[in-house]
Structures are given as structure tokens and as C-alpha cells.
PDB file of N, CA and C in Angstrom:
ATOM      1  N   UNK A   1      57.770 -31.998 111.676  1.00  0.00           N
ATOM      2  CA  UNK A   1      56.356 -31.943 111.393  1.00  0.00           C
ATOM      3  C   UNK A   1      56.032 -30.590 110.781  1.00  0.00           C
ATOM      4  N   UNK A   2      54.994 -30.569 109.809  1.00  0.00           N
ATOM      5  CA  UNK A   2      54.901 -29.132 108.904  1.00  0.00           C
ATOM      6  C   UNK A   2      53.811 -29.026 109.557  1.00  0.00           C
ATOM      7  N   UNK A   3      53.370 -27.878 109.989  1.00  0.00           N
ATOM      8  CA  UNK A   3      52.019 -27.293 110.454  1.00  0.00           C
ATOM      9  C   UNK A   3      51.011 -26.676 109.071  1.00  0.00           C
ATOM     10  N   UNK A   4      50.046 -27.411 109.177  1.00  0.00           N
ATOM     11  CA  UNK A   4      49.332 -26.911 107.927  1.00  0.00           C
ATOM     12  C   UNK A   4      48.379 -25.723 108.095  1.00  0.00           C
ATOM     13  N   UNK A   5      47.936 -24.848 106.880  1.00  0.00           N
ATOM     14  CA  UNK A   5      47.774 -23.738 107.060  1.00  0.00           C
ATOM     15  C   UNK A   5      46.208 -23.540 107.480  1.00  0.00           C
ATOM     16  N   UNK A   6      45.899 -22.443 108.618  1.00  0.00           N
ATOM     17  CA  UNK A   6      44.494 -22.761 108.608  1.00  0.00           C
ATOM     18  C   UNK A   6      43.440 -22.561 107.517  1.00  0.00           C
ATOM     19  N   UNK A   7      41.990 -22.924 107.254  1.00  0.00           N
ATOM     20  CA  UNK A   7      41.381 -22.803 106.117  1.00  0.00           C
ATOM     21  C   UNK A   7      40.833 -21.353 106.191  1.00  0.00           C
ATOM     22  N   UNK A   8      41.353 -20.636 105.226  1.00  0.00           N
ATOM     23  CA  UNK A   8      40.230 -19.437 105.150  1.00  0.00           C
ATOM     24  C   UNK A   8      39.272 -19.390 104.154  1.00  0.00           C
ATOM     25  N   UNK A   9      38.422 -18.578 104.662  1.00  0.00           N
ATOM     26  CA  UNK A   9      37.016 -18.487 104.098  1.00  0.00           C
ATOM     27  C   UNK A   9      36.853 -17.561 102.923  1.00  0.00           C
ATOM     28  N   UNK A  10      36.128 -18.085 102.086  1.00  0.00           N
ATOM     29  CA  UNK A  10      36.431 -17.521 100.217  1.00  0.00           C
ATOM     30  C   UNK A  10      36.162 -15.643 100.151  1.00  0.00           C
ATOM     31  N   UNK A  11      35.404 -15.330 101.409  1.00  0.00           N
ATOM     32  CA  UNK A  11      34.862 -14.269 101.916  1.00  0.00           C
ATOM     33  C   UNK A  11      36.189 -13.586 102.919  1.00  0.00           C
ATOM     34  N   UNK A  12      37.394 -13.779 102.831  1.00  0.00           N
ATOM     35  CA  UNK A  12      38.769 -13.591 103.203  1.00  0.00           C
ATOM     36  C   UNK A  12      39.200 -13.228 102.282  1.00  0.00           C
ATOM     37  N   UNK A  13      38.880 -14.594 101.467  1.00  0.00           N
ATOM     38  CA  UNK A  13      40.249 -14.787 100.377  1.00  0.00           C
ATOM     39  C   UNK A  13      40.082 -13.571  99.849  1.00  0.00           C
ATOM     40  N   UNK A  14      38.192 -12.819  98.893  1.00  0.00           N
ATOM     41  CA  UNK A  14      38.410 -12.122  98.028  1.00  0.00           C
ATOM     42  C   UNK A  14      38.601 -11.027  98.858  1.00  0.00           C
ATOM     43  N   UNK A  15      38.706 -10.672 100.168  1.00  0.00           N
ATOM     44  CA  UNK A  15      39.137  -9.375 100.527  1.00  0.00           C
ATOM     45  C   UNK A  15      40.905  -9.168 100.644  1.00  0.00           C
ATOM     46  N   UNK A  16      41.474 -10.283 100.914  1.00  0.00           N
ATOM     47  CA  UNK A  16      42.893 -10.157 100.578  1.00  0.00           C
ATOM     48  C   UNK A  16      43.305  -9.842  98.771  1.00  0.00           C
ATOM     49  N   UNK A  17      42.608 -10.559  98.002  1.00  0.00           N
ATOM     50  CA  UNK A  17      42.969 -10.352  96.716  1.00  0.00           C
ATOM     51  C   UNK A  17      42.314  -8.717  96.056  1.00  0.00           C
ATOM     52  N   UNK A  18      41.390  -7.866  96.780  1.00  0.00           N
ATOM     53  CA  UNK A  18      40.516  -6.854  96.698  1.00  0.00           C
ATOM     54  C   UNK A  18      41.482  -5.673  97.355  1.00  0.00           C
ATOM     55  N   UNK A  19      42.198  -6.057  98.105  1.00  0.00           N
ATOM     56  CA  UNK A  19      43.317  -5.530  99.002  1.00  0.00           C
ATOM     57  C   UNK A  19      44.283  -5.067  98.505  1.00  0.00           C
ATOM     58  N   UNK A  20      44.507  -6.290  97.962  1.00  0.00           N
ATOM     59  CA  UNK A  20      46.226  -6.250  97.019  1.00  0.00           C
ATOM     60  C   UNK A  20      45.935  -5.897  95.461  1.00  0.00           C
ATOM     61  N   UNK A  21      45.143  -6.253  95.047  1.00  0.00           N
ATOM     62  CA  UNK A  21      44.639  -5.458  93.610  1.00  0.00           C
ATOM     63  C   UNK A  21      44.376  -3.643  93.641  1.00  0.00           C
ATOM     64  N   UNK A  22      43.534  -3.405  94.112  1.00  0.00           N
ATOM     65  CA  UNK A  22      42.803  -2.402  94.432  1.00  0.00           C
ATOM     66  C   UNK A  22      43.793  -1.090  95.089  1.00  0.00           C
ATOM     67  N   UNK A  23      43.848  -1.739  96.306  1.00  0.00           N
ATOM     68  CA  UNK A  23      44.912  -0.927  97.369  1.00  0.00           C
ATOM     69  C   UNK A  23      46.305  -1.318  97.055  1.00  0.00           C
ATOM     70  N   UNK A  24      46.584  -2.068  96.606  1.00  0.00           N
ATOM     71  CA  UNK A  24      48.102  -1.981  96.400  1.00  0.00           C
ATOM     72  C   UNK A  24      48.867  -2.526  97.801  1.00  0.00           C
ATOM     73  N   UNK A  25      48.276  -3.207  98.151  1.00  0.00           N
ATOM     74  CA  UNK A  25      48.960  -3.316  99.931  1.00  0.00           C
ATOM     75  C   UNK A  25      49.924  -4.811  99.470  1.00  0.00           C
ATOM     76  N   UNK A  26      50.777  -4.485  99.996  1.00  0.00           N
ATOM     77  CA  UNK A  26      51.932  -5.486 100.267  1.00  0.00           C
ATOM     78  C   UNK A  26      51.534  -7.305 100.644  1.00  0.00           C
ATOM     79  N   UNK A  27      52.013  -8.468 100.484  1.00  0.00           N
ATOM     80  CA  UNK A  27      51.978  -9.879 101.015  1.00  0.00           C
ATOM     81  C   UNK A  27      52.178  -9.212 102.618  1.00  0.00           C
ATOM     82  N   UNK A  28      53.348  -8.839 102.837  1.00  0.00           N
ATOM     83  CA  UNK A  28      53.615  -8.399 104.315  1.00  0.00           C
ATOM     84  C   UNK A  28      52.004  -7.915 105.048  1.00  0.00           C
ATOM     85  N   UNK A  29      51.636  -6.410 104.456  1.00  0.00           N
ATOM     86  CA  UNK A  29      50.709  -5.788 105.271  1.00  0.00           C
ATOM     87  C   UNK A  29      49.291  -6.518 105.320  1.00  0.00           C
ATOM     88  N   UNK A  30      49.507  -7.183 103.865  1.00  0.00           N
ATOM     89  CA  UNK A  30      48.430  -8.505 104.012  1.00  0.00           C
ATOM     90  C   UNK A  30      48.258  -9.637 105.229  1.00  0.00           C
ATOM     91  N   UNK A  31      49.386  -9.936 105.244  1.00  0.00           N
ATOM     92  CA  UNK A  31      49.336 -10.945 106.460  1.00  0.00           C
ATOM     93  C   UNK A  31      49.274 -10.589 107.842  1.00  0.00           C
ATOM     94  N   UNK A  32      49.240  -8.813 108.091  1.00  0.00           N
ATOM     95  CA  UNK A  32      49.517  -8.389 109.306  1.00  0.00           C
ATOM     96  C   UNK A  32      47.950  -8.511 109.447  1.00  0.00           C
ATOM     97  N   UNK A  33      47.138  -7.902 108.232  1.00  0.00           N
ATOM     98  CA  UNK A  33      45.913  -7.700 108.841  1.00  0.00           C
ATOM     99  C   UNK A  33      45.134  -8.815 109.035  1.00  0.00           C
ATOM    100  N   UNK A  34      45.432  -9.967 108.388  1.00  0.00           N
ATOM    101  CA  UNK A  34      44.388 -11.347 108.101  1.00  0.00           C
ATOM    102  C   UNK A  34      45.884 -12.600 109.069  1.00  0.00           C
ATOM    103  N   UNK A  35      46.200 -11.786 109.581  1.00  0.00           N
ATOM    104  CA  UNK A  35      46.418 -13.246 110.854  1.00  0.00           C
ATOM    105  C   UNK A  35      45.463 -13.864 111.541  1.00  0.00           C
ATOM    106  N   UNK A  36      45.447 -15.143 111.753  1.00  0.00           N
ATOM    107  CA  UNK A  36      47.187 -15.898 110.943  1.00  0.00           C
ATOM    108  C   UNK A  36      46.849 -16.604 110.119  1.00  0.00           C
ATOM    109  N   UNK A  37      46.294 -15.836 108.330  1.00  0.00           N
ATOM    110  CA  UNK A  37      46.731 -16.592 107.371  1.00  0.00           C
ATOM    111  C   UNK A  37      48.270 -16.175 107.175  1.00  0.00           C
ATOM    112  N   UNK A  38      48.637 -17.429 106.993  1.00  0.00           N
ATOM    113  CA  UNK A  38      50.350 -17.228 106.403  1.00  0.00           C
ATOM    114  C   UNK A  38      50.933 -16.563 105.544  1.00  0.00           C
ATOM    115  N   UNK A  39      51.884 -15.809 105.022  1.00  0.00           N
ATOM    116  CA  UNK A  39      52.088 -15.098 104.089  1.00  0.00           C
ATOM    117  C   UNK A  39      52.195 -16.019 102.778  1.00  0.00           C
ATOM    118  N   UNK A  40      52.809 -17.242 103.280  1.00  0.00           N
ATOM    119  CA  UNK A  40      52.848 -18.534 102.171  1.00  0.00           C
ATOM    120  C   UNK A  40      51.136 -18.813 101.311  1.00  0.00           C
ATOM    121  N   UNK A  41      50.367 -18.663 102.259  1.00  0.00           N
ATOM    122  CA  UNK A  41      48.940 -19.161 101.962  1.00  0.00           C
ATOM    123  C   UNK A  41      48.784 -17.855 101.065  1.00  0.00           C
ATOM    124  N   UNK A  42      48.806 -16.385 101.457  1.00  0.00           N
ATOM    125  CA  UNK A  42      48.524 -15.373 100.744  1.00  0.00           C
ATOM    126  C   UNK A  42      48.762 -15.352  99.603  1.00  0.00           C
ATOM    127  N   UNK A  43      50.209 -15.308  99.110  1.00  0.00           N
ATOM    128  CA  UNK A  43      51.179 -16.015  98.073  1.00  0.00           C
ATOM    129  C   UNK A  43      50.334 -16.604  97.106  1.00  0.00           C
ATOM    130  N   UNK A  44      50.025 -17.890  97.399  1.00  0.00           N
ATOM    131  CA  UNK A  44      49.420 -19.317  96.982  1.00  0.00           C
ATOM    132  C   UNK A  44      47.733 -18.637  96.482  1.00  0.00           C
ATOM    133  N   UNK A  45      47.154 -17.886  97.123  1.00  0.00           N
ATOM    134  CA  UNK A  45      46.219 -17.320  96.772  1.00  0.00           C
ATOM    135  C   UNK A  45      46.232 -16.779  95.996  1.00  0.00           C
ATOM    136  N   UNK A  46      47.012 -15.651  96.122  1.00  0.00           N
ATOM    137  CA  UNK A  46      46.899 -14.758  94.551  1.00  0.00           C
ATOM    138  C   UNK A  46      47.514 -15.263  93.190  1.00  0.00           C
ATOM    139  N   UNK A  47      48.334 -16.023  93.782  1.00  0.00           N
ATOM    140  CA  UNK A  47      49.205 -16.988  92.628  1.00  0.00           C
ATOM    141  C   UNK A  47      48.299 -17.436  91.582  1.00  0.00           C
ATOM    142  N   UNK A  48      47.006 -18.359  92.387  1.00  0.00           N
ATOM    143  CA  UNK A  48      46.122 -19.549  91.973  1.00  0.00           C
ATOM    144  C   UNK A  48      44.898 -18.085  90.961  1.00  0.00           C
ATOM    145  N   UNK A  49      44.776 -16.423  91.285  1.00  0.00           N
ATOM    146  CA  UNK A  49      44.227 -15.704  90.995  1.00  0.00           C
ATOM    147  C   UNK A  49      44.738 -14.959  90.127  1.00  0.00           C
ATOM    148  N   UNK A  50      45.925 -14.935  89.885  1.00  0.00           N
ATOM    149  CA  UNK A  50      46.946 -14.469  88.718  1.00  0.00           C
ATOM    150  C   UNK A  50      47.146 -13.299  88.798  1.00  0.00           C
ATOM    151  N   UNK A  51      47.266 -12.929  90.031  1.00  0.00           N
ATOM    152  CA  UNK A  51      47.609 -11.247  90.363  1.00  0.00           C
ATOM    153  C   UNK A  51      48.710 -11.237  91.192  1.00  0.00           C
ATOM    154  N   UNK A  52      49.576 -11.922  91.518  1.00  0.00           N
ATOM    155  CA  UNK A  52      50.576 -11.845  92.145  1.00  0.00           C
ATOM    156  C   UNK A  52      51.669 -11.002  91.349  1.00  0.00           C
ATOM    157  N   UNK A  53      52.294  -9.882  92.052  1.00  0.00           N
ATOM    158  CA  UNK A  53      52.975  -8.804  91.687  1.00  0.00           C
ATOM    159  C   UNK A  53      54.578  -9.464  91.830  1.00  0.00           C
ATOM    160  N   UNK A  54      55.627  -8.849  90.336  1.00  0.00           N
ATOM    161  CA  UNK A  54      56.703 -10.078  90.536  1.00  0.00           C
ATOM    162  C   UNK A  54      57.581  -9.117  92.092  1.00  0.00           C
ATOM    163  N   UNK A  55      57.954  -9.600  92.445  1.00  0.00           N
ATOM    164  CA  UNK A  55      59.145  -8.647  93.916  1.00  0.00           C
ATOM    165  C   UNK A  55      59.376  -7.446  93.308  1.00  0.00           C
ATOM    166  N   UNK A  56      59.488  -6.446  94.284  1.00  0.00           N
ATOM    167  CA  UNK A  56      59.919  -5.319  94.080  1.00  0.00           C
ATOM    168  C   UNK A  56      61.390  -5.003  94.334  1.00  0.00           C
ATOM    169  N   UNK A  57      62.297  -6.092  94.748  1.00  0.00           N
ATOM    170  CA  UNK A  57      63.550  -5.753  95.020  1.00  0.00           C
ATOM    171  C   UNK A  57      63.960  -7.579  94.642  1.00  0.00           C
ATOM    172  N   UNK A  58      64.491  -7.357  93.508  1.00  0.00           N
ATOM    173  CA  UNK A  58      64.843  -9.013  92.548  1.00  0.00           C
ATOM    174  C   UNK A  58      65.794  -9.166  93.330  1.00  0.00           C
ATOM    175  N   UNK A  59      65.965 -10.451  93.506  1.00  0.00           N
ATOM    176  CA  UNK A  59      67.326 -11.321  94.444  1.00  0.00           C
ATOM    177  C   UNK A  59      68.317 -11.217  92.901  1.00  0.00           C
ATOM    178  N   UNK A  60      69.142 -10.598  92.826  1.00  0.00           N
ATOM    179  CA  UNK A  60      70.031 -10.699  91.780  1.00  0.00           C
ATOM    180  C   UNK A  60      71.691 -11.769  92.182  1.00  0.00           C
ATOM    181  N   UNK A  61      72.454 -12.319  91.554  1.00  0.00           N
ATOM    182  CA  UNK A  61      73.467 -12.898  91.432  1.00  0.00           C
ATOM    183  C   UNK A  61      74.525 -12.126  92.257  1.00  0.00           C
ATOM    184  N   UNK A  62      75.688 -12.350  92.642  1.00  0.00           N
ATOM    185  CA  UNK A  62      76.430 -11.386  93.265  1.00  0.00           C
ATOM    186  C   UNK A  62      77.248 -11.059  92.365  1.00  0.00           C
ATOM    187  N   UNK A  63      77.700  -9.702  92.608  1.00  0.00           N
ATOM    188  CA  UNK A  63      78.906  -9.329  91.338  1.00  0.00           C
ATOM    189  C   UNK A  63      79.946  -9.956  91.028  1.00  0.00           C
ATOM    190  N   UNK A  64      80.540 -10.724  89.627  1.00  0.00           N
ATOM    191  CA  UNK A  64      81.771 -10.657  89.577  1.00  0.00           C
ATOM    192  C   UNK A  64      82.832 -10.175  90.107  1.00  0.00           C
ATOM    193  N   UNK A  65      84.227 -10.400  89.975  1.00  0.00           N
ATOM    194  CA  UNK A  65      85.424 -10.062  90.488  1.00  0.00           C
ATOM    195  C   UNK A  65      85.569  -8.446  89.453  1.00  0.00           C
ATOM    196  N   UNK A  66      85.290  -8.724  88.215  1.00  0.00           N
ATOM    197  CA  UNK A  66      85.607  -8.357  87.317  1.00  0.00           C
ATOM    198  C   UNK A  66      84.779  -6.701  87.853  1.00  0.00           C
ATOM    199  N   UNK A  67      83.823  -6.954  87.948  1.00  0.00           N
ATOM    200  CA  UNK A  67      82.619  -5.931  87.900  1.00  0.00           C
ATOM    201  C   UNK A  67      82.895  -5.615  89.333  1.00  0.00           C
ATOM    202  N   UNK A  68      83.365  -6.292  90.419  1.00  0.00           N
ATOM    203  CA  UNK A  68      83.624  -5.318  91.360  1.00  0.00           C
ATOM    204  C   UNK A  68      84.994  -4.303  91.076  1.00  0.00           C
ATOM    205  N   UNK A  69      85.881  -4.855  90.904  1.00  0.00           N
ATOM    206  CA  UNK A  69      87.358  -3.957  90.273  1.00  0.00           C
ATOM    207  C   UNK A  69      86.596  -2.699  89.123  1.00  0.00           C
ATOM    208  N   UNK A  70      85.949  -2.782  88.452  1.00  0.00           N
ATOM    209  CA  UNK A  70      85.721  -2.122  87.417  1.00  0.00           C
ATOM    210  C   UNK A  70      84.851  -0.684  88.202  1.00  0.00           C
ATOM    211  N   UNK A  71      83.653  -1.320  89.283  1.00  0.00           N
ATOM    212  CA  UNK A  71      83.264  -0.552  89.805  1.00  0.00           C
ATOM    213  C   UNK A  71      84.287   0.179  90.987  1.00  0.00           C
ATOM    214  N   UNK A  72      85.079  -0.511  91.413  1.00  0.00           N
ATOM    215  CA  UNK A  72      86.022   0.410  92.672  1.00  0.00           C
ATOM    216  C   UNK A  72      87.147   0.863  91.761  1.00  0.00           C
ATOM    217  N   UNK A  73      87.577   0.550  90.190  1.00  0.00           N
ATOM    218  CA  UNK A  73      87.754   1.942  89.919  1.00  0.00           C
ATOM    219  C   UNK A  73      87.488   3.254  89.366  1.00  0.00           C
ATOM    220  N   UNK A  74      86.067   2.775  89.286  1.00  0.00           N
ATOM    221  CA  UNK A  74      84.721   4.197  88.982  1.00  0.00           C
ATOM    222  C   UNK A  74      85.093   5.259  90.522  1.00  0.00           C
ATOM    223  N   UNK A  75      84.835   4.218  91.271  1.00  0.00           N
ATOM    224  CA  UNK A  75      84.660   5.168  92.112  1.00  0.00           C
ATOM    225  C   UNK A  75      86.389   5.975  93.184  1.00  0.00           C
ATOM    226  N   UNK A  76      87.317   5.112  92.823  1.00  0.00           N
ATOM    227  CA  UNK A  76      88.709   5.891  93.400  1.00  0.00           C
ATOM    228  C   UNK A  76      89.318   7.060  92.140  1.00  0.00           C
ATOM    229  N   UNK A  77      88.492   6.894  90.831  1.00  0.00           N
ATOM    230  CA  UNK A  77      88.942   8.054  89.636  1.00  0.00           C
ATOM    231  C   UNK A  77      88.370   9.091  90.536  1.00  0.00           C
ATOM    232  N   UNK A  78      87.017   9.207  91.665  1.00  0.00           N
ATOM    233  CA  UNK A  78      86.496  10.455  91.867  1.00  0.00           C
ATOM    234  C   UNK A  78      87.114  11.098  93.016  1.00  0.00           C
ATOM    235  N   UNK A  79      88.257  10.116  93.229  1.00  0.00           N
ATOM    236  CA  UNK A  79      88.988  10.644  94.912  1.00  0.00           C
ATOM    237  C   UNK A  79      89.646  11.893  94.391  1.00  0.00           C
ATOM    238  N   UNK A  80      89.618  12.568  95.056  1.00  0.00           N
ATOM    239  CA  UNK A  80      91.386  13.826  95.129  1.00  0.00           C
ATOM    240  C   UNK A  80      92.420  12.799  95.574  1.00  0.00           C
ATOM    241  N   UNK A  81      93.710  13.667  95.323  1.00  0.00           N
ATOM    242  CA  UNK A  81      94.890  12.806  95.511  1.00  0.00           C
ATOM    243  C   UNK A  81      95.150  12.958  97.126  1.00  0.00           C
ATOM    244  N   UNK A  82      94.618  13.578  97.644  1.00  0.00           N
ATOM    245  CA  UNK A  82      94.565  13.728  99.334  1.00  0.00           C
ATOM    246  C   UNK A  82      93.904  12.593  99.718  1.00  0.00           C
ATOM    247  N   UNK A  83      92.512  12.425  99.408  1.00  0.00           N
ATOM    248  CA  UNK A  83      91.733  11.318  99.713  1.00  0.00           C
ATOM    249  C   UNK A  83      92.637   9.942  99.315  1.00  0.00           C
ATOM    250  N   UNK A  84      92.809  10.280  97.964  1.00  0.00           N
ATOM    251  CA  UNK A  84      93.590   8.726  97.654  1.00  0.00           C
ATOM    252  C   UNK A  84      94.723   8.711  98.569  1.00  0.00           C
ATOM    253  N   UNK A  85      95.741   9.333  98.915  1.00  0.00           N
ATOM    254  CA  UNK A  85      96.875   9.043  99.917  1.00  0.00           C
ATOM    255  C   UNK A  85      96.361   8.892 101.265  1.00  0.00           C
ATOM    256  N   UNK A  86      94.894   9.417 101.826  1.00  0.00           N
ATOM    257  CA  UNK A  86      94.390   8.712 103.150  1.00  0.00           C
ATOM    258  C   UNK A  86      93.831   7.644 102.988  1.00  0.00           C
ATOM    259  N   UNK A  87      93.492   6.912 101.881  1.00  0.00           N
ATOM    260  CA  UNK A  87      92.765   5.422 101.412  1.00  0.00           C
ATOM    261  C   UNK A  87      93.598   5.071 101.283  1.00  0.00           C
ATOM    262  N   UNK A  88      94.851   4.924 100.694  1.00  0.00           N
ATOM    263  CA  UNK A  88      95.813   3.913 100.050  1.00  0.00           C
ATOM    264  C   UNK A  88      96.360   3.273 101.108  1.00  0.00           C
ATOM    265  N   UNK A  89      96.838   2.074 101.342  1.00  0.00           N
ATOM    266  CA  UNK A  89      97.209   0.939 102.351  1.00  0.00           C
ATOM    267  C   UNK A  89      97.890   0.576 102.146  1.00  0.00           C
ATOM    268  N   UNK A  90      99.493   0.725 102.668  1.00  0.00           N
ATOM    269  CA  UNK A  90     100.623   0.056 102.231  1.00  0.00           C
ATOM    270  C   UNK A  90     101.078   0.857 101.753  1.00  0.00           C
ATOM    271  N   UNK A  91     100.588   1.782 101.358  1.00  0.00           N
ATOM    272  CA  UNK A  91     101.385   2.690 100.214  1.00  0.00           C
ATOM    273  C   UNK A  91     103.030   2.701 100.584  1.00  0.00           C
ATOM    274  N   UNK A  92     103.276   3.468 101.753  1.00  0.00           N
ATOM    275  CA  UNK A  92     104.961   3.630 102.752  1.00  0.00           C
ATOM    276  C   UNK A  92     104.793   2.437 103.269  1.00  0.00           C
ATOM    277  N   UNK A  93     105.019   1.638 103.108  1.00  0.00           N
ATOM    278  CA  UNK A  93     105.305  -0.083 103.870  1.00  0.00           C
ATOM    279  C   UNK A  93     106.583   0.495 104.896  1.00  0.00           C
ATOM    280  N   UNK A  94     106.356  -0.228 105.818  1.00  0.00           N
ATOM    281  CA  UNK A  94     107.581   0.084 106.877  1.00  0.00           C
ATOM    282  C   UNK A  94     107.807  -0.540 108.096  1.00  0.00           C
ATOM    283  N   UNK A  95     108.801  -1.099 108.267  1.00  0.00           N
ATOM    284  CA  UNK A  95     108.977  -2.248 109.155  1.00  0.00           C
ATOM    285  C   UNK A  95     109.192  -2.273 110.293  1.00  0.00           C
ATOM    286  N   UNK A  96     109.016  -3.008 111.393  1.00  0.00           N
ATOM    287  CA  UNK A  96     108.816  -2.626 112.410  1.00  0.00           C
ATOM    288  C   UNK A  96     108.951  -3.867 113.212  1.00  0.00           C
ATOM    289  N   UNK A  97     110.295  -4.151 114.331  1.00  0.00           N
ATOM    290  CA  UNK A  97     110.466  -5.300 114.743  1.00  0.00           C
ATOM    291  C   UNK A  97     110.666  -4.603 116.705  1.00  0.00           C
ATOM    292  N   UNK A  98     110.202  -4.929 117.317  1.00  0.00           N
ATOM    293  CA  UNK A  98     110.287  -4.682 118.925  1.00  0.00           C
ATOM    294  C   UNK A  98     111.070  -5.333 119.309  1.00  0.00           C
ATOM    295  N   UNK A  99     112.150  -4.455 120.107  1.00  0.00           N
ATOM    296  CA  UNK A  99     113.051  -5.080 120.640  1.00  0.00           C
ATOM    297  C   UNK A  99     113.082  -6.072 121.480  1.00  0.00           C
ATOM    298  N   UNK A 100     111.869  -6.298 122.118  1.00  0.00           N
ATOM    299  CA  UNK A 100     111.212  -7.248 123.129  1.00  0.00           C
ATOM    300  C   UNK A 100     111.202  -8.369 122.585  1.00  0.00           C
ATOM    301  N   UNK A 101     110.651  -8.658 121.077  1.00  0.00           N
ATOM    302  CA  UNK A 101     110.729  -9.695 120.382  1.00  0.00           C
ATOM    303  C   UNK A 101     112.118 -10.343 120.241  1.00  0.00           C
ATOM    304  N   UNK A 102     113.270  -9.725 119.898  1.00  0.00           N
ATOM    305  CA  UNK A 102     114.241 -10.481 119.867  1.00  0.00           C
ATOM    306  C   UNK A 102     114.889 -10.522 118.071  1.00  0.00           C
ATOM    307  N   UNK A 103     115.762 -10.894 118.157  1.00  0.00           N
ATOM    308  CA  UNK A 103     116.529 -10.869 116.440  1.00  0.00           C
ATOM    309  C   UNK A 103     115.485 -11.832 115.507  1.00  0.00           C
ATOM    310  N   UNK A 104     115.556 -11.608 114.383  1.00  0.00           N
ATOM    311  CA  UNK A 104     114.566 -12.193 113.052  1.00  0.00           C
ATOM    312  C   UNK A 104     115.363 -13.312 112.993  1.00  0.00           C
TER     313      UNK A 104
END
């Protein structure tokens, strides 16, 4: 069941849109002060008012393979060779069988 949103009053609405125009205040700090309109309803408001601001932090794609390698080796060119021999993994491979275990 969807719970529908309560009705606010047009004397709301333009102080949320007076809010966020004006003051610059966030959907978030919007909805803290005008609970419980929904942040969805807020949204939908300014949307329908054409002032809705696009995100300030874009959902972007995740990096390629390509573009992560490219970036980790931006950043191991800036190691010293000390750093790189305490990062490197495997570097001395070396084997190691316990006698407890028994023959391979």
C-alpha cells in the first residue's frame, strides 16, 4: 500500500519555493522544516515551478577497468621506491609448507 502525501496549503507551498529560491536551502533542510511534507512532494513542487536545482553531487557511471589502471598508475609513479617495495605484494613470493600438514 503507498501512503499518499498529505495536502499542503498553497500558503506552504510558496514559502517552501521562497525558501529554496531566495535562501538557497536544500530539498533536505526543506523537509526538516515543513514536516511532514515529503521530500518527494517538495521535489514535485518545485519541479511543477521550474526551479528545481539539478543535484549537487551527479550519480556518475562507475569507472572503467581501463580508467581505474590508468589512474593507479598516476598515482604508484608518485611512490618512492621504499614506499613501492612496502606496497608491492608478492613481490619475494615464498613458500611455506608446515610440517604439521604433511608432504604435498
Amino acid at each position: 500500500m503507498i501512503c499518499r502525501g498529505r495536502e499542503v496549503s498553497t500558503e506552504t507551498e510558496a514559502q517552501i519555493v521562497q525558501a529554496y529560491t531566495t535562501e538557497g536551502m536544500s530539498v533536505h533542510l526543506l523537509h526538516m522544516r515543513h514536516y511532514p511534507v515529503s521530500r518527494r512532494q517538495i521535489e514535485e513542487m518545485l519541479r511543477k515551478q521550474g526551479v528545481l536545482r539539478a543535484r549537487s553531487t551527479p550519480r556518475s557511471a562507475d569507472p572503467s577497468p581501463e580508467e581505474i589502471e590508468e589512474r593507479a598508475a598516476e598515482i604508484r609513479q608518485a611512490w618512492t621506491e621504499e614506499e613501492a617495495r612496502k606496497r608491492w605484494v608478492g613481490r619475494s613470493a615464498q613458500f611455506f609448507q608446515s610440517s604439521l600438514v604433511g608432504e604435498r
